[in-house]
Protein backbone atom coordinates (compact mmCIF):
# COMPACT_ATOMS: atom_id res chain seq x y z
CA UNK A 1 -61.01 -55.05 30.93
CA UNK A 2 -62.57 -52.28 29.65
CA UNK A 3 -65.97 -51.01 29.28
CA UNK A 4 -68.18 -48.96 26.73
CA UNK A 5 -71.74 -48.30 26.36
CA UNK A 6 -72.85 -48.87 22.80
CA UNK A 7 -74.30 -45.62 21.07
CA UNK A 8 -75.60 -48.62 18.40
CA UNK A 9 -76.36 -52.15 17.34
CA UNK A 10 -73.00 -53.79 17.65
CA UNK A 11 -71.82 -57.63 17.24
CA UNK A 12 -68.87 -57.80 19.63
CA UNK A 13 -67.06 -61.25 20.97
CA UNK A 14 -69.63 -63.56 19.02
CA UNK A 15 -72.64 -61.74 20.51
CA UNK A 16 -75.11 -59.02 19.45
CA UNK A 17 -75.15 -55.79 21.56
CA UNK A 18 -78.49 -53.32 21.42
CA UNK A 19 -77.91 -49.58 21.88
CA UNK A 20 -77.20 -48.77 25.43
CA UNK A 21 -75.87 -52.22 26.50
CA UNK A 22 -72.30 -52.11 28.40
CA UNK A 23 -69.89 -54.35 26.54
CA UNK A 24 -66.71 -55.36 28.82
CA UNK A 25 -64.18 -56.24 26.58
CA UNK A 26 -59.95 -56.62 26.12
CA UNK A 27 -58.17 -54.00 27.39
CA UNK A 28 -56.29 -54.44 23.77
CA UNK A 29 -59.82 -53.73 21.37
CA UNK A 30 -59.85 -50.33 19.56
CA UNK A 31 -63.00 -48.62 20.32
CA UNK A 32 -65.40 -47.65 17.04
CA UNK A 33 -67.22 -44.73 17.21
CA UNK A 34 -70.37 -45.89 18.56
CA UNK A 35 -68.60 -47.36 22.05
CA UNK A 36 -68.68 -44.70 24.50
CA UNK A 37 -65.89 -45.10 27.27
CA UNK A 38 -67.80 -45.98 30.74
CA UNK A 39 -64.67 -46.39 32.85
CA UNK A 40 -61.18 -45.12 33.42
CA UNK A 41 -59.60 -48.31 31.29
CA UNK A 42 -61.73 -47.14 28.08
CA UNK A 43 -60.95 -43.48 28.41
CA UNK A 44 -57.29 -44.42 28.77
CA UNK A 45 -57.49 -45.90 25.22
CA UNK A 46 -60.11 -43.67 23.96
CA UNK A 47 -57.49 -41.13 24.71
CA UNK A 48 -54.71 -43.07 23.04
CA UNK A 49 -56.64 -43.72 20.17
CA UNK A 50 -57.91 -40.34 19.44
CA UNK A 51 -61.48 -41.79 19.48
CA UNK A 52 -64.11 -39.54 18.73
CA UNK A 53 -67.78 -40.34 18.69
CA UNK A 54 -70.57 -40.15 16.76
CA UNK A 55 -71.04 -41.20 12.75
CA UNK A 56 -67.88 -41.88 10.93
CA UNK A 57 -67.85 -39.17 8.19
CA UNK A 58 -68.40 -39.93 4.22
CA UNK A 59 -64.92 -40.38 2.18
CA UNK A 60 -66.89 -38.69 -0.98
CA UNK A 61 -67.73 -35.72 0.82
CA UNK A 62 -63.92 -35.39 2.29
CA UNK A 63 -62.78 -35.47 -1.85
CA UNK A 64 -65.16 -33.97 -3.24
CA UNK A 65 -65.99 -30.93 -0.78
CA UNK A 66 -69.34 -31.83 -0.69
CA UNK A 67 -69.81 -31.53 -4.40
CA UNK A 68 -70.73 -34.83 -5.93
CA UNK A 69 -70.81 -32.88 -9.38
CA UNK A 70 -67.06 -32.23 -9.08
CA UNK A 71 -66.56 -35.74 -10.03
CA UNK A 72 -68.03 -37.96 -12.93
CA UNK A 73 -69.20 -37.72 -16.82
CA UNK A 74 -68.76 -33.75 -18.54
CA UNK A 75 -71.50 -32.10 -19.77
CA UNK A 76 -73.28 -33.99 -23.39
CA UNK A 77 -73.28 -31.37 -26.02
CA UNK A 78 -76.25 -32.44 -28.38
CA UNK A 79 -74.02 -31.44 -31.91
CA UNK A 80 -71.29 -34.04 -30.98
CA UNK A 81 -70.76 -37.73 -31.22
CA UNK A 82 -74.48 -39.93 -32.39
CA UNK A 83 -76.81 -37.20 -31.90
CA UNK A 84 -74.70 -35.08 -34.50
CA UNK A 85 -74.53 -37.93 -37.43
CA UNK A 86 -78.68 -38.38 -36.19
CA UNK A 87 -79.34 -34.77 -37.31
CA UNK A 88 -77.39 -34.84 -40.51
CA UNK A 89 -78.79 -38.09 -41.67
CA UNK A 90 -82.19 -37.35 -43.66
């Protein structure tokens, strides 16, 4: 069994964890982020996981750069489409 102090709220094995609790679970569970390893059993698989703590990091941001502008709806020029036919109607 393995053990990890939770960084965060967690619902592990049918039962809530508050931050700072020490779960003791399966030898077999893949650590999240937010379970620090306590003993040598969950540093063993922190270490075979490639676990690293702390908040998991956005999937925009990794596409995007950073630049939520990148993506989405091209700049509205006011002498196209229904504004254009709304000007020349009189």
């Amino acid at each position: 069994m393995a053990k990890y102090e939770l960084l965060e709220k967690a619902f592990i094995d049918n039962r809530i964890y508050e931050p700072g609790e020490v779960a003791e679970v399966s030898d077999k569970v893949v650590p999240g982020p937010f379970m620090k390893p306590v003993d040598s059993a969950a540093q063993k698989k922190a270490k075979e996981v490639g676990l690293v703590l702390g908040p998991m990091p956005d999937p925009v941001d990794q596409l995007t750069g950073g630049k939520l502008e990148a993506i989405g709806a091209s700049p509205q020029d006011v002498k196209s489409g229904m504004a254009a036919n709304a000007q020349n109607v009189r």
